[in-house]
Protein backbone atom coordinates (compact mmCIF):
# COMPACT_ATOMS: atom_id res chain seq x y z
CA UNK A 1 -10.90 -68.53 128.98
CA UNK A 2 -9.59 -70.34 132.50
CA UNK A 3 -10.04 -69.02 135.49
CA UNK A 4 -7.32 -66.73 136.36
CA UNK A 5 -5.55 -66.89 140.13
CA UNK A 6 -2.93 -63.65 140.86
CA UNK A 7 -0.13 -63.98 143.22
CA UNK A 8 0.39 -60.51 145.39
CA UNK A 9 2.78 -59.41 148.06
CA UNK A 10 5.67 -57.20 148.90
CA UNK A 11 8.98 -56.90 147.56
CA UNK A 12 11.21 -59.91 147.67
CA UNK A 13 8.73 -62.65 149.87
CA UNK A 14 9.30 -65.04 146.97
CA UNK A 15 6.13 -64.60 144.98
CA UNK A 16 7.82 -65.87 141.18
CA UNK A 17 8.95 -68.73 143.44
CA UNK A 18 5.84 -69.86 143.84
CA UNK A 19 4.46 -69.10 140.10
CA UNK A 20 7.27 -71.45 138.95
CA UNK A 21 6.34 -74.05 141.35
CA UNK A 22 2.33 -73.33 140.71
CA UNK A 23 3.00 -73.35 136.85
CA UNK A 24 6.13 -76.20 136.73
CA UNK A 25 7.93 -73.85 135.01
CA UNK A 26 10.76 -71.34 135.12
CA UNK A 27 9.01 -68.44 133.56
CA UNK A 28 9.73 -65.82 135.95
CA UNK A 29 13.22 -64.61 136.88
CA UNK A 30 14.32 -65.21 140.79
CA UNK A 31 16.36 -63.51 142.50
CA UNK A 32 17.95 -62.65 145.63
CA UNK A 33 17.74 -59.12 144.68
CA UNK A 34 14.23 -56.72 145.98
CA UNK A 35 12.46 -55.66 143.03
CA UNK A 36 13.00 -58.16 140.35
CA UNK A 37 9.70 -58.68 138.71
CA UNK A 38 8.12 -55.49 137.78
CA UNK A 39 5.04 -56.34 134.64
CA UNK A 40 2.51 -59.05 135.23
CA UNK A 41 4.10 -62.14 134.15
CA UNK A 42 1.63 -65.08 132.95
CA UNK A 43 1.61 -68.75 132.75
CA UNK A 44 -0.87 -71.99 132.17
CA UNK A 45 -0.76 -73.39 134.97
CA UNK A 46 -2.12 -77.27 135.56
CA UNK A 47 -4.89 -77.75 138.44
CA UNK A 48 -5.08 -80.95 140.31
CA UNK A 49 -8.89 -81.59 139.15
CA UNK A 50 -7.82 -80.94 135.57
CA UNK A 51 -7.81 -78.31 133.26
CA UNK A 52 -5.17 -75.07 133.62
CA UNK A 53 -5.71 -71.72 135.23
CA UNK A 54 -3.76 -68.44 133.79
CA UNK A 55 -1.56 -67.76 136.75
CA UNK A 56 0.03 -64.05 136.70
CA UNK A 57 3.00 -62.63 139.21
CA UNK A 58 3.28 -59.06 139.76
CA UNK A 59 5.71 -57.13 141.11
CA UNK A 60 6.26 -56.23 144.72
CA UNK A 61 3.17 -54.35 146.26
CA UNK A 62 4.85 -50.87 148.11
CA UNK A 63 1.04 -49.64 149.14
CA UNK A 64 2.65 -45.77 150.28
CA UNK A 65 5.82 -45.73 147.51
CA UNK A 66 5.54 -42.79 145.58
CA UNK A 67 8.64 -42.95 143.07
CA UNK A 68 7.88 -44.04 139.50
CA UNK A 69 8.33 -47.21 138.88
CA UNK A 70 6.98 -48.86 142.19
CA UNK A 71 3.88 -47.00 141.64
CA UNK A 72 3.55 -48.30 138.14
CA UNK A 73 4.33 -51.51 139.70
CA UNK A 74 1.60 -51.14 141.97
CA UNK A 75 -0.94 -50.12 139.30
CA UNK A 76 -0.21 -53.43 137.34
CA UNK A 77 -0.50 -55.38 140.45
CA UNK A 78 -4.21 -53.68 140.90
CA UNK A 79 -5.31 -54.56 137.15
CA UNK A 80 -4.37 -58.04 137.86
CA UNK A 81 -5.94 -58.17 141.29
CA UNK A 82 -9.47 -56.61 139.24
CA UNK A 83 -9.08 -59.47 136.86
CA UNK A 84 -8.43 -62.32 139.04
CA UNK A 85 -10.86 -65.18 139.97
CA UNK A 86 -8.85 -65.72 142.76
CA UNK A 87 -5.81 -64.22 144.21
CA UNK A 88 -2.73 -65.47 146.40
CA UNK A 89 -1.26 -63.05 148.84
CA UNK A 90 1.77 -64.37 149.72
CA UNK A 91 3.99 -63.52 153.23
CA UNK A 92 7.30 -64.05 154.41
CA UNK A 93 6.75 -66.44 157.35
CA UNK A 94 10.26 -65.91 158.94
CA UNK A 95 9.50 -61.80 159.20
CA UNK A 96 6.08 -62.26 160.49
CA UNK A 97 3.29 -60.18 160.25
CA UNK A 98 4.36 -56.57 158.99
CA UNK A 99 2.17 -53.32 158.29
CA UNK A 100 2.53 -53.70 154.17
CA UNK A 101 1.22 -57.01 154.71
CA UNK A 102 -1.52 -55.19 156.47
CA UNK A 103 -2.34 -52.67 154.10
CA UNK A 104 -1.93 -55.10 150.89
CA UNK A 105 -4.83 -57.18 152.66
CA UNK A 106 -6.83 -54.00 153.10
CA UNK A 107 -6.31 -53.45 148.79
CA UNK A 108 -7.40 -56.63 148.73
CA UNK A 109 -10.78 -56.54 150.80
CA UNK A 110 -11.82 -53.65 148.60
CA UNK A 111 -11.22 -55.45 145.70
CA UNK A 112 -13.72 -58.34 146.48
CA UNK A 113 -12.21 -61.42 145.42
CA UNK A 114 -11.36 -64.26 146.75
CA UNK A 115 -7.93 -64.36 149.01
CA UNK A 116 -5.85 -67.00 150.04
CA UNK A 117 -2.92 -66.09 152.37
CA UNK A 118 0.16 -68.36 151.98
CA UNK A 119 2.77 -68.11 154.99
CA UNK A 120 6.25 -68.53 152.62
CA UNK A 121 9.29 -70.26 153.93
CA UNK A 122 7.99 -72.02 156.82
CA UNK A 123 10.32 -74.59 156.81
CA UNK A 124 13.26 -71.64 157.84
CA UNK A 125 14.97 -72.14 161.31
CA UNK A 126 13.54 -68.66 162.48
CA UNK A 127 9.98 -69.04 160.87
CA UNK A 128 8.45 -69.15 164.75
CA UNK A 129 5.45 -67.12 163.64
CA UNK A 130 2.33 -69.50 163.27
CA UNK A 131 -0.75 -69.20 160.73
CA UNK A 132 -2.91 -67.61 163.48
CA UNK A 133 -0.73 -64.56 163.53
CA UNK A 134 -1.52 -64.16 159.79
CA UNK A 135 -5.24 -64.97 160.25
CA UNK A 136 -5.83 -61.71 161.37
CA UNK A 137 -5.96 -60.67 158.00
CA UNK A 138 -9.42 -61.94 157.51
CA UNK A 139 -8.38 -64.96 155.07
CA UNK A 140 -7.58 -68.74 154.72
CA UNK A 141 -4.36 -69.45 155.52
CA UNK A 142 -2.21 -72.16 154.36
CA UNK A 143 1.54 -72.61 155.35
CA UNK A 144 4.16 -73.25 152.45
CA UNK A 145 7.46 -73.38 151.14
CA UNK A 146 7.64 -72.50 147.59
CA UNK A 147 11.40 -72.96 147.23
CA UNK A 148 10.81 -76.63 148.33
CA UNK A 149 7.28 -77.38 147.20
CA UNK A 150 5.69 -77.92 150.86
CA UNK A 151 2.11 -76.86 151.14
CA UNK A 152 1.44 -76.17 147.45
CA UNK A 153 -1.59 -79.11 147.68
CA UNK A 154 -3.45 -77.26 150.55
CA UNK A 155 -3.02 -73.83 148.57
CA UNK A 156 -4.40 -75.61 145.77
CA UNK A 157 -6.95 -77.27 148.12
CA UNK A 158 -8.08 -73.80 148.99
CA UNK A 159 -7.72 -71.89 145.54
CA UNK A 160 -10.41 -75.06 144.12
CA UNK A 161 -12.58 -73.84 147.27
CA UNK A 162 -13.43 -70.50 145.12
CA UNK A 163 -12.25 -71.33 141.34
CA UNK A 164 -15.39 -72.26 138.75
CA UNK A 165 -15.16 -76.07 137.84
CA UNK A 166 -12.67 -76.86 134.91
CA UNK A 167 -14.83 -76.45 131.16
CA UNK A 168 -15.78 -79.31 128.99
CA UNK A 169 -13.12 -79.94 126.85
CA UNK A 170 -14.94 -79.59 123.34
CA UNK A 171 -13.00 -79.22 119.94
CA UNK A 172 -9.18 -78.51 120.08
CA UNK A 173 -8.52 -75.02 119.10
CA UNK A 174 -5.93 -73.83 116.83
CA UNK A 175 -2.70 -73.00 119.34
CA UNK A 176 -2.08 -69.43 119.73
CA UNK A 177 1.13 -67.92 117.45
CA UNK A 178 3.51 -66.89 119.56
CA UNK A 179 5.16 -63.57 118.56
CA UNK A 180 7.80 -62.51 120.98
CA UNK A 181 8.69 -58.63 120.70
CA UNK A 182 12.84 -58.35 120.74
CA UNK A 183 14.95 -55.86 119.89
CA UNK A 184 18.09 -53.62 121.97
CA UNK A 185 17.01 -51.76 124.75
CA UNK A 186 14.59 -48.56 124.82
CA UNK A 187 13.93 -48.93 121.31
CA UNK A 188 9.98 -48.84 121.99
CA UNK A 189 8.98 -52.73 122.70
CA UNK A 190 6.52 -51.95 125.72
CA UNK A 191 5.15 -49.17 124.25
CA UNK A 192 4.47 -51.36 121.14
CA UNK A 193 2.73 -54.16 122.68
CA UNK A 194 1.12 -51.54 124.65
CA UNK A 195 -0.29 -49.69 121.58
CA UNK A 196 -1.11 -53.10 119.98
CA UNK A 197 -3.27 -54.19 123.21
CA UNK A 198 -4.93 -50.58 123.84
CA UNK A 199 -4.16 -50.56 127.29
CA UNK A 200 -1.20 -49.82 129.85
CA UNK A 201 -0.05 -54.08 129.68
CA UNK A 202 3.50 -53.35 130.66
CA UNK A 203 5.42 -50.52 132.38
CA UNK A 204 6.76 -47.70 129.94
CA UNK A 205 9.72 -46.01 131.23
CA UNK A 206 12.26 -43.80 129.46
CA UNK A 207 14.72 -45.61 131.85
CA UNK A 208 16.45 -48.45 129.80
CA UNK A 209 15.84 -51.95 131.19
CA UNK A 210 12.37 -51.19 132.65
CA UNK A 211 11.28 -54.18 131.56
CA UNK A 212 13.04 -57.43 133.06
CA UNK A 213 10.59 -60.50 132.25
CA UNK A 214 9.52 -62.06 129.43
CA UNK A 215 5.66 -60.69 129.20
CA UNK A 216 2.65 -62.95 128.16
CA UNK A 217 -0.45 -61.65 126.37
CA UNK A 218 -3.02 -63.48 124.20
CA UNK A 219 -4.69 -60.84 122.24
CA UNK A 220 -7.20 -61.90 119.00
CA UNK A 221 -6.65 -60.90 115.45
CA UNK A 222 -9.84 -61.74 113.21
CA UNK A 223 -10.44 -65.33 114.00
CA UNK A 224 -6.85 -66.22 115.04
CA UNK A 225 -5.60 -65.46 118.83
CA UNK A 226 -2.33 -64.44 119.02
CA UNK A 227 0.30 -65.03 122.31
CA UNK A 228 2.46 -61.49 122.50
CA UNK A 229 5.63 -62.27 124.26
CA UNK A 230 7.19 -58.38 125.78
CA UNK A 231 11.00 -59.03 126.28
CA UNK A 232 13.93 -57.25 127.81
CA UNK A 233 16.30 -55.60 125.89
CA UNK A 234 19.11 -57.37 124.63
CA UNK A 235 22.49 -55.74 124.68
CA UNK A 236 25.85 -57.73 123.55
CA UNK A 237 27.73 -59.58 126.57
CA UNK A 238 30.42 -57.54 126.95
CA UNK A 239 28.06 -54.77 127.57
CA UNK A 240 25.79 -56.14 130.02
CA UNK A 241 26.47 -55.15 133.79
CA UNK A 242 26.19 -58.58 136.44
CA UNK A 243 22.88 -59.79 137.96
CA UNK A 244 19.51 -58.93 136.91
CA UNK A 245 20.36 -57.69 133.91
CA UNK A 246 22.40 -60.93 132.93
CA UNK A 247 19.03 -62.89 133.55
CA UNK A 248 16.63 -60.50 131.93
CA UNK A 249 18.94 -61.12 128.86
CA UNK A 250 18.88 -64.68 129.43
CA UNK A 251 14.81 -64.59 129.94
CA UNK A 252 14.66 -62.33 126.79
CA UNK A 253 16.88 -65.20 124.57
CA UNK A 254 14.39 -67.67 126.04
CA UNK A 255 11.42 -66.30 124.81
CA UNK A 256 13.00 -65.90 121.49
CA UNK A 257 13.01 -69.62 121.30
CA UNK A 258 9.55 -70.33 122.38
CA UNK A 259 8.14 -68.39 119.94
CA UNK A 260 7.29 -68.86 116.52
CA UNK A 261 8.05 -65.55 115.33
CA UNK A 262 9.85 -62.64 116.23
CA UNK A 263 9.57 -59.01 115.69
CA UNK A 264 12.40 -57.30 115.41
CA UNK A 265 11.85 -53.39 116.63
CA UNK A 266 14.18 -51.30 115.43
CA UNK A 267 14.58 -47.21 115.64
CA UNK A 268 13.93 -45.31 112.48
CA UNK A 269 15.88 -42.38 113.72
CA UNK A 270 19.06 -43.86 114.25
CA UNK A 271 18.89 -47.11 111.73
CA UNK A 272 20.15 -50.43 111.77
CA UNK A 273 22.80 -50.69 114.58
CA UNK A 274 25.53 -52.97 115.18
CA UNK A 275 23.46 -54.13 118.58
CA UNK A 276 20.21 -54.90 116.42
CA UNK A 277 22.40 -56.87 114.36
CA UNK A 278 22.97 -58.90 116.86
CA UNK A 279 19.83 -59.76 118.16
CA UNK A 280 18.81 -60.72 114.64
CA UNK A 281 21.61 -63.64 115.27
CA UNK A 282 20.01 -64.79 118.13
CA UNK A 283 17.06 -64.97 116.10
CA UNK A 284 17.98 -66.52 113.06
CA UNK A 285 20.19 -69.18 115.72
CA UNK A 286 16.87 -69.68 116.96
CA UNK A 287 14.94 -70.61 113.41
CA UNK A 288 12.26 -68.47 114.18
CA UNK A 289 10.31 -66.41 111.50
CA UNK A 290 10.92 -62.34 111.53
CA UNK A 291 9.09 -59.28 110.85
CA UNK A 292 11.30 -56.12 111.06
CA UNK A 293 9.32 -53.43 112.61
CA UNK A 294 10.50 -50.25 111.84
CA UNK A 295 9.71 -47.87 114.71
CA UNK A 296 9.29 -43.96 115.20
CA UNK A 297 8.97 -43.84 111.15
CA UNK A 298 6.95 -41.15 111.27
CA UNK A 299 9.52 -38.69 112.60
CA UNK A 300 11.91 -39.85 109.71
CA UNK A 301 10.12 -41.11 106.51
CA UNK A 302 6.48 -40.34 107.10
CA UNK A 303 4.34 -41.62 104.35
CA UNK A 304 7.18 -40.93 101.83
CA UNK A 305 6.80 -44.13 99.70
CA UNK A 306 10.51 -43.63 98.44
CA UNK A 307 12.01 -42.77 101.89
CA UNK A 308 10.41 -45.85 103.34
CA UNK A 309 11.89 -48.07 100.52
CA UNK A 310 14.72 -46.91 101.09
CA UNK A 311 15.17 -47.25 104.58
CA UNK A 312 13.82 -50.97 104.06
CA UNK A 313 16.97 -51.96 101.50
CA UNK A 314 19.09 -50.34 104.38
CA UNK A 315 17.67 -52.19 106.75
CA UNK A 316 17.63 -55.82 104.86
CA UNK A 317 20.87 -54.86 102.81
CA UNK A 318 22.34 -55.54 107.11
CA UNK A 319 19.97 -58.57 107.75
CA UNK A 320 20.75 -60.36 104.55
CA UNK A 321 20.82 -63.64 106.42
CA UNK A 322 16.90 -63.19 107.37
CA UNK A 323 15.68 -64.00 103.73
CA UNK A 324 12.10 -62.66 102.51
CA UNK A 325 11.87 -60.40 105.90
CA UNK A 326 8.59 -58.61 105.91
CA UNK A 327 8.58 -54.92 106.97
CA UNK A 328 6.49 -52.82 108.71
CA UNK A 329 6.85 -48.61 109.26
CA UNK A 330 5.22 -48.23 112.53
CA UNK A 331 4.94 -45.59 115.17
CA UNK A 332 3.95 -46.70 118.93
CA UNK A 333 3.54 -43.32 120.00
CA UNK A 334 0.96 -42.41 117.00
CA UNK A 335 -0.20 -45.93 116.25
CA UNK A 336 1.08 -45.08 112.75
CA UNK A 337 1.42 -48.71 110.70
CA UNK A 338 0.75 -50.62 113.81
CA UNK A 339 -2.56 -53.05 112.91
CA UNK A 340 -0.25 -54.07 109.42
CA UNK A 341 1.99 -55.72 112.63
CA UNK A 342 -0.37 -58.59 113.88
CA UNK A 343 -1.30 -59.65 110.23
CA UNK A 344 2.13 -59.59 108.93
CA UNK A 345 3.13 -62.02 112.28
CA UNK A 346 0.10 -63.67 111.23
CA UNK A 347 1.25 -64.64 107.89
CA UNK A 348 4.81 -65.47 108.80
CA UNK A 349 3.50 -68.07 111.11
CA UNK A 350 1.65 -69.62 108.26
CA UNK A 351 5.17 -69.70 106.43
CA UNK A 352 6.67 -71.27 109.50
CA UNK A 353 4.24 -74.00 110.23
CA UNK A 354 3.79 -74.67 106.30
CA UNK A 355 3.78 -78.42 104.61
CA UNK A 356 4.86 -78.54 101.50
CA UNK A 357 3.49 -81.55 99.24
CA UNK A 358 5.96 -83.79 98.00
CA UNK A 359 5.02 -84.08 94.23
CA UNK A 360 4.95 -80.03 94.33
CA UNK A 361 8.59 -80.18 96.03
CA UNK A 362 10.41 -82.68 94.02
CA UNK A 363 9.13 -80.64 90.74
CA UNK A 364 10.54 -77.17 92.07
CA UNK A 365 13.96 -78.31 93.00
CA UNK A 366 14.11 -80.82 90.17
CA UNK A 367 13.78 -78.16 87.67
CA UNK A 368 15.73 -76.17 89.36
CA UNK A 369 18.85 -78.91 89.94
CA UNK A 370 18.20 -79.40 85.77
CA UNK A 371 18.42 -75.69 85.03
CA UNK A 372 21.66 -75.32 87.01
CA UNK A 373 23.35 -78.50 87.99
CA UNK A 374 25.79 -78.82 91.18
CA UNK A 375 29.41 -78.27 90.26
CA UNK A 376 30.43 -81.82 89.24
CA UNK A 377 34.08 -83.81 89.35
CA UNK A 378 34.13 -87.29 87.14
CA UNK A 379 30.77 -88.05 88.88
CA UNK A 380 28.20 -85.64 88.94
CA UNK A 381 25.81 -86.19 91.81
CA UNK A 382 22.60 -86.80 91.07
CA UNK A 383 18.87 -85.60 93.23
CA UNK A 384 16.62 -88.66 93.42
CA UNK A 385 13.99 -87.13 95.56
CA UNK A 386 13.12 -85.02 98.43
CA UNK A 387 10.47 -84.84 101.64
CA UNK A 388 9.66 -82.06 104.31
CA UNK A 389 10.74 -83.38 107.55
CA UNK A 390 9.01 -81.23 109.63
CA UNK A 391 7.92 -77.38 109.79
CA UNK A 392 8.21 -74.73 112.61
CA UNK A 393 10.81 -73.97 110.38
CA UNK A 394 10.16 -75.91 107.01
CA UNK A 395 12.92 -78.81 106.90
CA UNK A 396 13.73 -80.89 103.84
CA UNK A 397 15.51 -83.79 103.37
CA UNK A 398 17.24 -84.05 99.96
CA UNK A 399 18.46 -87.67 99.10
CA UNK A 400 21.52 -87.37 96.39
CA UNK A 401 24.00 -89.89 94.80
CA UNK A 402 27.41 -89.99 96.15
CA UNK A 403 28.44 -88.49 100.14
CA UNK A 404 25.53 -85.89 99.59
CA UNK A 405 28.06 -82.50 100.39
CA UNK A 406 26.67 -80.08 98.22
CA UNK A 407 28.67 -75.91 98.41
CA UNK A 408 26.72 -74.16 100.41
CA UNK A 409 26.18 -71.77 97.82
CA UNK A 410 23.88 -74.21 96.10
CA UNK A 411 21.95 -74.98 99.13
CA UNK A 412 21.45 -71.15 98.84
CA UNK A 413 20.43 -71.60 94.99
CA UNK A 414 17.78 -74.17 95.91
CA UNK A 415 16.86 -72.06 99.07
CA UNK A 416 15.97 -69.39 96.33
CA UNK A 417 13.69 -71.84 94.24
CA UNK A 418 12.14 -72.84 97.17
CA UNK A 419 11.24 -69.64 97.98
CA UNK A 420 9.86 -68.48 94.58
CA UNK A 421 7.31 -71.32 94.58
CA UNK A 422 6.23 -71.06 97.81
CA UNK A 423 5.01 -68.80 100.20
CA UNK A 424 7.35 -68.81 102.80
CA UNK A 425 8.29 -65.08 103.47
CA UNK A 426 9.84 -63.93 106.73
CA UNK A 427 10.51 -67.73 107.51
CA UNK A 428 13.93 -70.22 108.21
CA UNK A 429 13.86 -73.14 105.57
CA UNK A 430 16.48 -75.98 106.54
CA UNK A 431 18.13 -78.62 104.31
CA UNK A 432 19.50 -81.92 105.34
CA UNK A 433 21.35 -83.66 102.32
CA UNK A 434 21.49 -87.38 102.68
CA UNK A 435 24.10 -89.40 100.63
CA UNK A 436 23.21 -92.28 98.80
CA UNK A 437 24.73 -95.03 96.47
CA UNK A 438 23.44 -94.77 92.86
CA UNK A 439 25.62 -98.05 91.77
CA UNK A 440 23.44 -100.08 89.21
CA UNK A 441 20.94 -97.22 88.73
C-alpha cells in the first residue's frame, strides 16, 4: 500500500482545500460553512518524486467538544492520525496561534508521527502572524495558501523529509471495483459499509444527513480488492434545503458516476419508495451496474424464502428499467446477508467490464433478428453484422440496411437475447444502430 499522509486541524481552517489541491482533485466538499467534512475522506494523491500517497481529510478537530457528532468527528480524526505515515496539521494564518491549535499539537505529540505544520492563507491582508509564532508547536513549518496553490512544493518538500521512498513499480494490478453505496437518506448506508469493513469507518447517526462526503475505502474480497464509495443521502430537489445539503447531493451523484457499480440500499420495513425510485434514475442515467440491497430484512421477512421472493418482485416490479438486478436481504445491524453483498458487486462488475466475442454476438442476435424480424414497410431492413464498442457498460454497434431506426421495443427484444446468452446480470447494455446502404447486395 502507499504511504498514507492525514491532514488535521480545527473547524473551518481550510483543510479539504488543501486535499483538493494535494490530490488535483475536487473530492471533498468546501465550504464557507464550519463543520462541513465530518468522515475521513480519501484520495491518491501524486508525489513529486513519483508514485501516489493515500491522502485522507477529517473533520474539524474540537479537542474539549462533548456533543455527538464532534466527538465522533474527533474519534475518526484519531484513527486516521494512528494510521498515518505522516500527518499535516493545518492553521489559519490570519487568526494566529489559538489554544485548539495548541491542544491538537499536543494529540499529535502523543501520537508519534511525523508532523508538518502548514500556516493556511498567508497570502490574506491580515495574515501578520509569521511561521515562528507557529513553531512553538514543536514542528516544521511551512507557509501556504491552499486556495491559491502557494507553498504546496515546500509542504511536499517536507512531507518527502519523513515519507518511505516510492515502491518499485512491478506488475500492474487489476484496478479496484468501485462500488459506491446510494440510496435516500437514513436508510442504513454507513452502518452498511461499516458492518462490511468491521470497524467504526464512518459516523453512524440516527440524525439524517450525518454523512456529507463521498467516503473512500478499499477493502479485499478473496483475491479481488474492492473501492467502497459511502455517499450522502439523496433526496429529490424540491426537497432538499440550500447549502451543504445541495452539495452533499451533488458529491453523492458524483460518486455514482465514478463507480462501476452501485448498491442500491433500500428499507425492508417500509418498501420501495417513490424517493428510492429516484435514485435508481440517477443510476441507470449514470450506466452503472446495480445490486438492490434490501436492508433491515430481518425485522420483516426473516429467512422466509416466500416472503423474501416476494418482496424482491415488489421491489423489481418498481425498478423495471434496471434489467437482471441482483438482490440481496441484508441486515447491518445483525450482519444478516451481508458477505452475499461484496460477491454479488463482484460479479456485476464482471458483467460491466465484459467483452463479448464477435462470432458469439453476431450468432445470438442473428438468430434472434431471424426468429422475430423488425416490423418491415416495402423494404425490410436487414442486420449485416455487429461489434462491442466498448464495456463499462457493454456497447454494441449494430450495422443495418436502410436509416438504421429500429422501435425501441425491438432494441428491448434484442436487449433480451443478449441477455439470455450472456452473463450480464445487474448490468446497462447500450445499442448504437448504424444505417447502411444494401443497394447491389
Amino acid at each position: 500500500m502507499p504511504p498514507t499522509v492525514a491532514i488535521v486541524g480545527r473547524p473551518n481552517v481550510g483543510k479539504s482545500t488543501l486535499f483538493n489541491r494535494l490530490a488535483r482533485s475536487r473530492r471533498a466538499i468546501t465550504h464557507d460553512i464550519a463543520g462541513m467534512t465530518r468522515d475521513r475522506v480519501a484520495a491518491d494523491a501524486p508525489r513529486p518524486v513519483g508514485g501516489v500517497v493515500v491522502l485522507v481529510d477529517t473533520g474539524g478537530f474540537e479537542p474539549e467538544s462533548e456533543a455527538a457528532i464532534p466527538a465522533m468527528v474527533r474519534e475518526q480524526a484519531l484513527t486516521a492520525v494512528a494510521e498515518a505515515d505522516a500527518v499535516v496539521l493545518l492553521v489559519d494564518g490570519s487568526q494566529g496561534l489559538v489554544p485548539v491549535d495548541s491542544e491538537i499539537a499536543a494529540e499529535l505529540h502523543r501520537a508519534g508521527r511525523p508532523v508538518v505544520v502548514a500556516v493556511n492563507k498567508e497570502d490574506r491582508r491580515d495574515a501578520a502572524h509569521g511561521e515562528a509564532e507557529f513553531a512553538r508547536l514543536g514542528f516544521p513549518v511551512v507557509a501556504i495558501s491552499a486556495e491559491h496553490g502557494r507553498g504546496i512544493g515546500e509542504l511536499w518538500d517536507e512531507l518527502e523529509k519523513v515519507l518511505p521512498p516510492p515502491a518499485d513499480e512491478g506488475e500492474p494490478e487489476r484496478p479496484a471495483l468501485s462500488v459506491a453505496i446510494v440510496g435516500r437518506p437514513n436508510v442504513g448506508k454507513s452502518s452498511l459499509l461499516n458492518r462490511l469493513l468491521g470497524e467504526e469507518r464512518v459516523l453512524v447517526s440516527e440524525v439524517p444527513g450525518t454523512t456529507r462526503d463521498a467516503v473512500d475505502t478499499i477493502v479485499a474480497c478473496g483475491p479481488r480488492t474492492v473501492r467502497l464509495i459511502d455517499t450522502a443521502g439523496i433526496r429529490r430537489k424540491g426537497r432538499t434545503d440550500e447549502g451543504p445539503e445541495v452539495l452533499s447531493v451533488l458529491m453523492a451523484r458524483r460518486a455514482i458516476e465514478r463507480a462501476e457499480v452501485c448498491l442500491l440500499l433500500v428499507d425492508a420495513g417500509e418498501g420501495l419508495t417513490a424517493q428510492d425510485t429516484h435514485v435508481a434514475g440517477y443510476v441507470a442515467e449514470a450506466g452503472r451496474g446495480v445490486v438492490v440491497v434490501v436492508n433491515k430484512a430481518d425485522l420483516v421477512v426473516g429467512e422466509d424464502r416466500e416472503a423474501r421472493r416476494r418482496l424482491k418482485e415488489q421491489v423489481l416490479h418498481r425498478l423495471k428499467f434496471l434489467k437482471d438486478t441482483p438482490t440481496v436481504f441484508v441486515s447491518a445491524l445483525t450482519g444478516m446477508g451481508v458477505p452475499h453483498v461484496l460477491p454479488a458487486a463482484l460479479e456485476v462488475g464482471e458483467a460491466f467490464r465484459t467483452r463479448v466475442g464477435t462470432g458469439e454476438l453476431n450468432r445470438v442476435l442473428r438468430a434472434a433478428w431471424e426468429r422475430q424480424p423488425p416490423p418491415a414497410g416495402k423494404r425490410p431492413p436487414r442486420l449485416f453484422y455487429a461489434t462491442q464498442a466498448g464495456s463499462g457498460p457493454p456497447r454494441f454497434v449494430l450495422f443495418v440496411s436502410g436509416t438504421g431506426k429500429l422501435h425501441f421495443s425491438y432494441l428491448r427484444y434484442l436487449e433480451n437475447s443478449v441477455r439470455e446468452a450472456f452473463p450480464l446480470a445487474g448490468t446497462p447494455i447500450r445499442f448504437r444502430i448504424q444505417g447502411k446502404s444494401d443497394r447491389g447486395g
